[in-house]
N, C-alpha and C. Protein backbone atom coordinates (compact mmCIF):
# COMPACT_ATOMS: atom_id res chain seq x y z
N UNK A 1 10.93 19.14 53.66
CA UNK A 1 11.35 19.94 52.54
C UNK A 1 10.12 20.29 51.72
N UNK A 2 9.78 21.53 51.32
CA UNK A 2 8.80 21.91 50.44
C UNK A 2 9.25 22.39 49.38
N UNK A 3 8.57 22.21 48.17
CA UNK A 3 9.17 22.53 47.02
C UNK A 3 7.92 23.68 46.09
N UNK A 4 8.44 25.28 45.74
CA UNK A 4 7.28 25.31 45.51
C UNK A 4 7.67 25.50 44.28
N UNK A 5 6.32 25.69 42.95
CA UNK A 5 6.70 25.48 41.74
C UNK A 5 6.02 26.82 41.09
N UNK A 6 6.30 28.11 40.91
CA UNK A 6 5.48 29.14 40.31
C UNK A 6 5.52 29.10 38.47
N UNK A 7 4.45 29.85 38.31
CA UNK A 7 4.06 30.23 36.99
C UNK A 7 3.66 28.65 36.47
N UNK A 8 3.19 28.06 36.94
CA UNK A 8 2.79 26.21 36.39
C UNK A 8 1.02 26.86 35.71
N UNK A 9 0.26 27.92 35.80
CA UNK A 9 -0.36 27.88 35.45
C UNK A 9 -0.14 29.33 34.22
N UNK A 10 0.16 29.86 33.93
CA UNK A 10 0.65 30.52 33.06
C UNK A 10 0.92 29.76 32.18
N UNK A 11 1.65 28.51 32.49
CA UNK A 11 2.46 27.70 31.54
C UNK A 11 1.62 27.09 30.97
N UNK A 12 0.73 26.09 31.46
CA UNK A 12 -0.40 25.87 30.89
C UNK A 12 -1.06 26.53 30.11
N UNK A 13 -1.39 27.86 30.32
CA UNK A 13 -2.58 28.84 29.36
C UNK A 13 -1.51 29.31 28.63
N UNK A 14 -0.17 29.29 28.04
CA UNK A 14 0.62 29.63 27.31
C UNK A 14 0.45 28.84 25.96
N UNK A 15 0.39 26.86 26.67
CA UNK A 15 0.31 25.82 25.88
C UNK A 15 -0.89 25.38 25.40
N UNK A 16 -2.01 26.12 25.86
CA UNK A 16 -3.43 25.76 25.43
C UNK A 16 -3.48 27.08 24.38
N UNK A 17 -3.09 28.51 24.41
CA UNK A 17 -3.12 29.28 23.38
C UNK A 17 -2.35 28.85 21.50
N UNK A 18 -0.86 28.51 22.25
CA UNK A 18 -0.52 27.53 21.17
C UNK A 18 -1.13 26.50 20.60
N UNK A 19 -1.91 25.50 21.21
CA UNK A 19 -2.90 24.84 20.86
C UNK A 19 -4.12 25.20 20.35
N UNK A 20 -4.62 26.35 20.32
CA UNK A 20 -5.68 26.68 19.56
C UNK A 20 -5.05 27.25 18.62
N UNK A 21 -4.10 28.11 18.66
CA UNK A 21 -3.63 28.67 17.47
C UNK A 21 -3.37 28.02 16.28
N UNK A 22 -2.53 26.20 16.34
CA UNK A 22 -2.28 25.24 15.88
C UNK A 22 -3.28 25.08 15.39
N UNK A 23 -4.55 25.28 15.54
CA UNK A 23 -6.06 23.78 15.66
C UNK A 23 -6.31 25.21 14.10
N UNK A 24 -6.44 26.70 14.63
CA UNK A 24 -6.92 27.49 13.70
C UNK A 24 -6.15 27.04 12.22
N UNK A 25 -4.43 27.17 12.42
CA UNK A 25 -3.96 26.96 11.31
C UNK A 25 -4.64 26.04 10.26
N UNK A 26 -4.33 24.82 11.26
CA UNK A 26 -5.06 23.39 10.48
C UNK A 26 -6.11 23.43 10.03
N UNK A 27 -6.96 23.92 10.65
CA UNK A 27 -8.42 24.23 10.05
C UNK A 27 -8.58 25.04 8.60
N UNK A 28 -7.26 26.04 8.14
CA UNK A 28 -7.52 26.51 7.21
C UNK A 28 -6.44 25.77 5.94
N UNK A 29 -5.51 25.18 6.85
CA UNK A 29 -4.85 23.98 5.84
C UNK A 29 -5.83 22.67 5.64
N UNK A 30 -6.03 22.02 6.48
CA UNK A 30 -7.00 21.01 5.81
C UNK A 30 -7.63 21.33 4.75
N UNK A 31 -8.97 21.60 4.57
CA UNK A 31 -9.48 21.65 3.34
C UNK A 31 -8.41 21.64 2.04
N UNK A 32 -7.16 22.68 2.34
CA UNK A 32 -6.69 23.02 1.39
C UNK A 32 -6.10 21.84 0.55
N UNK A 33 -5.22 21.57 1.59
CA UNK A 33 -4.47 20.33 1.08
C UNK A 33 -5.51 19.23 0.81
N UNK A 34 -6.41 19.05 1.49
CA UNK A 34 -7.48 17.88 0.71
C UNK A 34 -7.70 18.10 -1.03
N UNK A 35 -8.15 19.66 -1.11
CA UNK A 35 -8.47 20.10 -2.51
C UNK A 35 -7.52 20.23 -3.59
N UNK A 36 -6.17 20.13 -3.30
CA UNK A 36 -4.81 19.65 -4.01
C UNK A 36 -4.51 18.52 -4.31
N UNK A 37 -5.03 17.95 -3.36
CA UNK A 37 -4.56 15.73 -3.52
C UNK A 37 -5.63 15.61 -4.64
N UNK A 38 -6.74 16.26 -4.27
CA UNK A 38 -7.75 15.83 -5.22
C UNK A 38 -7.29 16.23 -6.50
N UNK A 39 -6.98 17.48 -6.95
CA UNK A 39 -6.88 18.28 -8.36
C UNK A 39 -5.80 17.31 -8.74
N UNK A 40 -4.96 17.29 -7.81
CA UNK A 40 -3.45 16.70 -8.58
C UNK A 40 -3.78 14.91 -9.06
N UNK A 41 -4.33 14.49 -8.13
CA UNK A 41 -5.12 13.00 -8.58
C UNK A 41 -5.68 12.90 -9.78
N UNK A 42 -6.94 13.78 -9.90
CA UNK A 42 -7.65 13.90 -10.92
C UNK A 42 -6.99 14.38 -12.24
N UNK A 43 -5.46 15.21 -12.12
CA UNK A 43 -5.11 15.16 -12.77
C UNK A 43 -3.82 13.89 -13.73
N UNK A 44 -3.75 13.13 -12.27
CA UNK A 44 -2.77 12.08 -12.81
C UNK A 44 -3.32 10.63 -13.15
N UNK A 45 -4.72 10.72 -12.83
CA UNK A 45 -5.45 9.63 -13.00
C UNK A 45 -5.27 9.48 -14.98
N UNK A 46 -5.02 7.88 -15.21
CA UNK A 46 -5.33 7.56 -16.12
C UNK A 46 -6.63 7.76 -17.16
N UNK A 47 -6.92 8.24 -18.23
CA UNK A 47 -8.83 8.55 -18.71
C UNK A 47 -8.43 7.65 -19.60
N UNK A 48 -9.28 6.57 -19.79
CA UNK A 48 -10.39 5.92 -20.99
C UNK A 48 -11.44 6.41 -20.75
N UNK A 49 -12.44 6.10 -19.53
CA UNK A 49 -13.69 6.23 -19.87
C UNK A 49 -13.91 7.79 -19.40
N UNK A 50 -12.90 8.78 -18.50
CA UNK A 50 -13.34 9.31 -16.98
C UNK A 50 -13.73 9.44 -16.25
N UNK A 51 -14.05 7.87 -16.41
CA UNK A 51 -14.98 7.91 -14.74
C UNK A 51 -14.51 7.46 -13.61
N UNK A 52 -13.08 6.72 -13.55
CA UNK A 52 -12.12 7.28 -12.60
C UNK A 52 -11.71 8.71 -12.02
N UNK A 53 -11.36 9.23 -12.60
CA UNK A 53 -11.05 10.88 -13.10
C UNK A 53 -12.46 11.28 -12.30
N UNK A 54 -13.71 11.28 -13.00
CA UNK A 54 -14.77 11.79 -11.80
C UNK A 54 -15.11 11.43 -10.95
N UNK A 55 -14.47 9.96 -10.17
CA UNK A 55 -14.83 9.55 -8.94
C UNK A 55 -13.86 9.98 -7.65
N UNK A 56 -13.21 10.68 -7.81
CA UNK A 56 -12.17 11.58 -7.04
C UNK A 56 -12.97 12.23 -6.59
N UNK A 57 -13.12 12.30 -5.27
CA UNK A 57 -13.49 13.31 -4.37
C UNK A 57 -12.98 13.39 -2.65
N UNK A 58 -12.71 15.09 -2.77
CA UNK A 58 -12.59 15.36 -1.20
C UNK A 58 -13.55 15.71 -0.37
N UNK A 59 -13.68 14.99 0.47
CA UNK A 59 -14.87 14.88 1.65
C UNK A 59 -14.23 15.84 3.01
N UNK A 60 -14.61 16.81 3.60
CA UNK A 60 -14.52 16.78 5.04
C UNK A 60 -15.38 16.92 5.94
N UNK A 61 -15.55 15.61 6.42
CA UNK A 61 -16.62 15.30 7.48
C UNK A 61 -16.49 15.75 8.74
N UNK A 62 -15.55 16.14 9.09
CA UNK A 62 -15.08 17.03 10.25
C UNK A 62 -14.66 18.25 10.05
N UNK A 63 -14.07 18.64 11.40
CA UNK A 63 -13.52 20.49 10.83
C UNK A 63 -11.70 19.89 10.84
N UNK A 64 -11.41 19.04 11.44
CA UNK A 64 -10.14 18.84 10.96
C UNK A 64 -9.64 17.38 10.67
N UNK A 65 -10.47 17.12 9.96
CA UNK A 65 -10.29 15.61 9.12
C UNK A 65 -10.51 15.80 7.44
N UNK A 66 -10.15 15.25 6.75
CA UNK A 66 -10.60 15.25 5.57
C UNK A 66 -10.05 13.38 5.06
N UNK A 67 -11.05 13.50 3.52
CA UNK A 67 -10.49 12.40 3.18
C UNK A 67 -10.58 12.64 1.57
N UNK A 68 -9.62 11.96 0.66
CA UNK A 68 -9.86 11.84 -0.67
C UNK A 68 -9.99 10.88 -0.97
N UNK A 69 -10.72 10.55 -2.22
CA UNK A 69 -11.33 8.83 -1.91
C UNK A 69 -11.68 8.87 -3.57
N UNK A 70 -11.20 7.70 -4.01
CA UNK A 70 -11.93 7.37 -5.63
C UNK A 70 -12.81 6.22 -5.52
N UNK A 71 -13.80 6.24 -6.25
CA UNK A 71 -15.28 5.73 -5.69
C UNK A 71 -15.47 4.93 -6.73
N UNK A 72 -14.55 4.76 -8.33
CA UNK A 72 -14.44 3.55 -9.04
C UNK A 72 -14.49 2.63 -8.34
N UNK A 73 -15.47 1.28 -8.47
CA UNK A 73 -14.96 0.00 -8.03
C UNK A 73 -13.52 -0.48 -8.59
N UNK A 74 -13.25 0.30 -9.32
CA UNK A 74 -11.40 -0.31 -9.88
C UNK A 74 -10.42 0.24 -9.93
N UNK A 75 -10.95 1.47 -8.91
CA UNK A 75 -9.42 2.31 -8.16
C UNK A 75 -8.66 2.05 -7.56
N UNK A 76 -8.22 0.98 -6.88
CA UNK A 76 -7.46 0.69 -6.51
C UNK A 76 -6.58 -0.48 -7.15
N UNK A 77 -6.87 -0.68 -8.44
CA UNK A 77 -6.74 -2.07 -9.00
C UNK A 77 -5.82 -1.11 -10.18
N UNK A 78 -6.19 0.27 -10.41
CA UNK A 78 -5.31 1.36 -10.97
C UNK A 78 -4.25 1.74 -10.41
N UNK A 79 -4.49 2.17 -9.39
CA UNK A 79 -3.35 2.82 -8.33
C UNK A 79 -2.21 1.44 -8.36
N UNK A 80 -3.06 0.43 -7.93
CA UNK A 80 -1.96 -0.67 -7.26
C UNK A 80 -1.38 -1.49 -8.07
N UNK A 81 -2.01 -1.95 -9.32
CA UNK A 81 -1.49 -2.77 -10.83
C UNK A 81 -2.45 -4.12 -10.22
N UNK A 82 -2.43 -5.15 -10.78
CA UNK A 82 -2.72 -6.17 -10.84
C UNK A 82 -1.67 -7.03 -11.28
N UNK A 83 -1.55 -8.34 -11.11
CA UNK A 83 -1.15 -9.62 -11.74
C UNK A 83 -0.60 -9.62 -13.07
N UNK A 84 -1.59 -8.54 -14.11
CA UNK A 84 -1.73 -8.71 -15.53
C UNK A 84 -1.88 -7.40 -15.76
N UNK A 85 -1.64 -6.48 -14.94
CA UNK A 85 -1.78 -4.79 -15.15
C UNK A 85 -0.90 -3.72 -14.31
N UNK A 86 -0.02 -3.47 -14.99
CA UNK A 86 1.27 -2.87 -14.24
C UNK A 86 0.33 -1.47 -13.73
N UNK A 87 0.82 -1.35 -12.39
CA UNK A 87 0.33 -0.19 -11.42
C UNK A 87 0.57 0.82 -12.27
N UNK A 88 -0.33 1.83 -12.05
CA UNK A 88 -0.51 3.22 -12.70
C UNK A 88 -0.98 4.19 -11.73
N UNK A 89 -0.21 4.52 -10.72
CA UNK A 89 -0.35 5.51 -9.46
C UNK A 89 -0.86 6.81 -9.85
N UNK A 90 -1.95 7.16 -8.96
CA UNK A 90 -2.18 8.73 -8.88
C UNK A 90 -2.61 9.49 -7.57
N UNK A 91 -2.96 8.09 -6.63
CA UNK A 91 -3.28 9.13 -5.89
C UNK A 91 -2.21 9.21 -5.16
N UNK A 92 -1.29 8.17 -4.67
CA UNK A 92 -0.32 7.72 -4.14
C UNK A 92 0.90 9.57 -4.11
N UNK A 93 1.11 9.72 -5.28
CA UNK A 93 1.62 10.95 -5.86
C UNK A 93 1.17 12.27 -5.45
N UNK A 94 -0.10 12.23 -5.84
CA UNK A 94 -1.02 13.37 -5.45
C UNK A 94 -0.79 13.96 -3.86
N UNK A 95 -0.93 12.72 -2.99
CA UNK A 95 -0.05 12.81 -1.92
C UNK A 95 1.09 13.22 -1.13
N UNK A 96 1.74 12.62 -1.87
CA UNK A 96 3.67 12.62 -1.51
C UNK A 96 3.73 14.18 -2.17
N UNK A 97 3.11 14.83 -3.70
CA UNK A 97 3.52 16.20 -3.67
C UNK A 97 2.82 17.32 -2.71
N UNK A 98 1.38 16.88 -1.90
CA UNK A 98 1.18 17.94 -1.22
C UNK A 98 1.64 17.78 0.43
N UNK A 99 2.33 16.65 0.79
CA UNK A 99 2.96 16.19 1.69
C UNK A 99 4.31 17.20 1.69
N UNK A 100 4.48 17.16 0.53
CA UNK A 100 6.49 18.03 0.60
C UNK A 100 6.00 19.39 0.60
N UNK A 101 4.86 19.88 -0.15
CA UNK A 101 4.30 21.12 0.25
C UNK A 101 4.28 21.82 1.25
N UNK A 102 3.74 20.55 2.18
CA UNK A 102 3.42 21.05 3.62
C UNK A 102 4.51 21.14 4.33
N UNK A 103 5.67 20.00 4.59
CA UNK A 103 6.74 20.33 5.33
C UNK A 103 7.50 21.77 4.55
N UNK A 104 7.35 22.04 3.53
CA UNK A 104 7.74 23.51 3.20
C UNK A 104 7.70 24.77 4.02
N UNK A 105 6.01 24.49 4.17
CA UNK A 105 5.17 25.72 5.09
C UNK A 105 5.36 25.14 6.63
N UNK A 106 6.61 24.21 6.85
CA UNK A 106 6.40 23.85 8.09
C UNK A 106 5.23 23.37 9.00
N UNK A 107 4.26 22.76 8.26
CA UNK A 107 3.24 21.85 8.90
C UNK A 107 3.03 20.10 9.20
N UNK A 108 4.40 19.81 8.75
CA UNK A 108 4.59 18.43 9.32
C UNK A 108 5.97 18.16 9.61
């Protein structure tokens, strides 16, 4: 019995076009959404001194990676609360709203 299987390579270069097409999207969403977590952080961050507030930054070290990162030694001791310091979230948030963003535009 032989079995033959046509268009298997069509199908392929169908699913590698979708795949770059995907990679382009992302490429012009990343940054974006990195530069939103950040604004919206920076804006929900707690100020006494602001130097929380200016240690917010989005990095992308790749073309489709990014990262936002607060560079206080006591950012996370903000975000998360302490023992003796009830949590005061921002980036956590900053997140979750450009997260619902995105499933909006259908990207997650």
């Amino acid at each position: 019995m032989n079995i033959r299987v046509v268009g298997v390579a069509s199908a392929i270069e169908a699913i590698k076009r979708k795949g770059k097409m995907y990679e382009e999207k992302l490429a012009k969403v990343i940054p974006e959404a990195a530069l939103n977590i950040q604004r919206e952080a920076k804006h929900l961050a707690p100020i006494r001194t602001g130097n929380l507030r200016n240690s917010i930054q989005a990095e992308l070290p790749e073309r489709l990676r990014a990262y936002v990162k607060a560079y206080a030694p006591y950012a996370h001791f903000v975000e998360y609360g302490t023992s003796k310091m009830k949590a005061r979230p921002y980036m956590r948030p900053a997140v979750e709203k450009e997260r619902t963003r995105l499933k909006r535009l259908k990207l997650l």
